[in-house]
Protein backbone atom coordinates (compact mmCIF):
# COMPACT_ATOMS: atom_id res chain seq x y z
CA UNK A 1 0.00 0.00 0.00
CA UNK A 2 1.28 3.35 -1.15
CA UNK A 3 0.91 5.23 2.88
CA UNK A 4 1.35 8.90 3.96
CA UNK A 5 3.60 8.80 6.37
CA UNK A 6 3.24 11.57 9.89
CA UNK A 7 5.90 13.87 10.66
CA UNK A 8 5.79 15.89 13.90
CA UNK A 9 6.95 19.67 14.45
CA UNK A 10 9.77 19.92 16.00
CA UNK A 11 11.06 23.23 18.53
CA UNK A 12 14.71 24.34 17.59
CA UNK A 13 15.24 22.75 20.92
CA UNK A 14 14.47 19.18 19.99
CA UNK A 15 10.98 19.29 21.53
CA UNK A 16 7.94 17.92 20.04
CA UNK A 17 4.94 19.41 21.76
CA UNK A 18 2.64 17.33 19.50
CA UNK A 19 4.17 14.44 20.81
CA UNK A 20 4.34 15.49 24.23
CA UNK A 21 0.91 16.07 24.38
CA UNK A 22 -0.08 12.53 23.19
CA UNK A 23 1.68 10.67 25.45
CA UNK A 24 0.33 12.78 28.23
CA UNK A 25 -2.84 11.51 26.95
CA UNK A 26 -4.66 8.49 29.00
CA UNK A 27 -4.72 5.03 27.17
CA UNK A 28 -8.01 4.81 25.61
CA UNK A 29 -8.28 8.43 24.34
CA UNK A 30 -4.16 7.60 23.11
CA UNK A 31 -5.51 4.65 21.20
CA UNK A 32 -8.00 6.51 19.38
CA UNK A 33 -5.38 9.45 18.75
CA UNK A 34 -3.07 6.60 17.22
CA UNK A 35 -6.11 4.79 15.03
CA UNK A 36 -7.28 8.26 13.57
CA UNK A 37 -3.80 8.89 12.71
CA UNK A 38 -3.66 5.62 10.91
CA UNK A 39 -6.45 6.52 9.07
CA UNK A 40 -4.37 9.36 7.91
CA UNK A 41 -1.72 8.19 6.72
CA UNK A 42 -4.12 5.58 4.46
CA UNK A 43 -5.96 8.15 3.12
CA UNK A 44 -4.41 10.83 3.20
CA UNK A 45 -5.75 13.80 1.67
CA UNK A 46 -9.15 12.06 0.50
CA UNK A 47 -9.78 11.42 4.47
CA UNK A 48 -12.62 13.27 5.51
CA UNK A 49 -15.25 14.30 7.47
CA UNK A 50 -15.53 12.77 10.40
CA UNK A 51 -12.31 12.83 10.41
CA UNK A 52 -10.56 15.67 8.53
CA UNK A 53 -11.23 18.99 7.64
CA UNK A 54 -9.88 22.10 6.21
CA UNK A 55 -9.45 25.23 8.50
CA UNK A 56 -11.22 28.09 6.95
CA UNK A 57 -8.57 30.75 5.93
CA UNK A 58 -5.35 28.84 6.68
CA UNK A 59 -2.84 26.48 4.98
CA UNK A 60 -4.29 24.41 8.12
CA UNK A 61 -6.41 21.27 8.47
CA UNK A 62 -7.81 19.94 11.68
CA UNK A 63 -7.84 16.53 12.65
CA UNK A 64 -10.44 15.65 14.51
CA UNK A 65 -10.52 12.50 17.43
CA UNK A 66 -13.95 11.51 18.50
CA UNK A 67 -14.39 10.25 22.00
CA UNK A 68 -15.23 10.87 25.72
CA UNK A 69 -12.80 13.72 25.09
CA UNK A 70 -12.68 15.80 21.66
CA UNK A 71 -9.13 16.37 20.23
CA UNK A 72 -7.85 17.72 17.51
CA UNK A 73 -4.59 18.06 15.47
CA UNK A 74 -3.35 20.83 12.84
CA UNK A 75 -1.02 19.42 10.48
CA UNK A 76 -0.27 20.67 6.80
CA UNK A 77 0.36 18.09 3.70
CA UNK A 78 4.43 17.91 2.93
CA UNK A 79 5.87 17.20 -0.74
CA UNK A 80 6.97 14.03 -0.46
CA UNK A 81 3.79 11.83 0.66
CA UNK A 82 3.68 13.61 4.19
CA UNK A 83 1.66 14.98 7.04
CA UNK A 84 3.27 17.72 9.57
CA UNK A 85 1.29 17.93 12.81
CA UNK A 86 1.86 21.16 14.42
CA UNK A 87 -0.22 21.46 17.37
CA UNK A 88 -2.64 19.03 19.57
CA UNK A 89 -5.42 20.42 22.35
CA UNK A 90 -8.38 19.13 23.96
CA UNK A 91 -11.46 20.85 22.29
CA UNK A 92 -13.83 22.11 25.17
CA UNK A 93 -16.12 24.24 23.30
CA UNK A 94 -18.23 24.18 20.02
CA UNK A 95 -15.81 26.80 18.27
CA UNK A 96 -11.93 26.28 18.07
CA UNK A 97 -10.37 29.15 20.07
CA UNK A 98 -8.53 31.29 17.81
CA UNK A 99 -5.41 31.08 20.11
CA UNK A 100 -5.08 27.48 19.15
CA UNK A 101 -5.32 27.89 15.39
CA UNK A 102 -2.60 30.60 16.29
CA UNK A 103 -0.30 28.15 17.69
CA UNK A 104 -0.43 25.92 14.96
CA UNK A 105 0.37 29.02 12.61
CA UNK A 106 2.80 29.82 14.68
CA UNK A 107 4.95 26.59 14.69
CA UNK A 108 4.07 26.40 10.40
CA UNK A 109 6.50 29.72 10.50
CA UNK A 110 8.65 28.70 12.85
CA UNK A 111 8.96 25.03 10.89
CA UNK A 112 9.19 26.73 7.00
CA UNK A 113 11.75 29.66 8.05
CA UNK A 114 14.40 26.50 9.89
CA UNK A 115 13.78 24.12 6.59
C-alpha cells in the first residue's frame, strides 16, 4: 500500500509538543489518537469528514478524534507523501479558540523559516 507517512513539528530545541501532548494523553483516548492517525496516513488527503477537515482561511487542516474527550490536530500536507502535525489540544467548546489555530500558525513559521 502506497501510505502517507506523519511527521511531527519539532522546537529548535528538539521538543515535540505534538508528541508530548499525546503521550500525556490516557490510554483509551491515546488509542484513538493513534487509530485516527492511521487513518491518515491511508488516506491521506481524501480522508474526511468525520475525520478531517480544512481550516477556513489557513494552509491548516484539523484533525479531529472523537471520544469521551474531543481532540484535535493541525497538520499541513508535505511534498513528499507527508503529514506535519503542528499542534494538539483538547477541544472544550463548540468553536476552536482562535489562540489554538494561532499556535499551529505559529509553529508552520517557525517550521518553514528553519527548513
Amino acid at each position: 500500500m502506497n501510505c502517507w507517512k506523519i511527521d511531527y513539528y519539532e522546537t529548535s530545541s528538539g521538543r515535540t509538543p505534538v508528541k508530548e501532548f499525546i503521550d500525556k494523553l490516557a490510554e483509551k483516548p491515546q488509542a484513538k489518537v493513534y487509530n485516527t492517525l492511521e487513518l491518515l496516513t491511508e488516506f491521506g488527503p481524501r480522508l474526511g469528514l468525520p475525520h478531517a477537515k480544512k481550516v477556513k482561511s489557513t494552509p491548516l487542516w484539523e484533525l479531529r478524534v472523537l471520544g469521551e474527550k474531543s481532540l484535535r490536530f493541525f497538520y499541513i500536507a508535505k511534498v513528499g507523501k507527508s503529514f506535519l502535525l503542528l499542534h494538539g489540544f483538547t477541544k472544550k467548546r463548540q468553536k476552536t479558540p482562535k489562540k489554538e489555530i494561532k499556535t499551529a500558525l505559529k509553529r508552520l513559521r517557525d517550521y518553514e523559516s528553519r527548513n
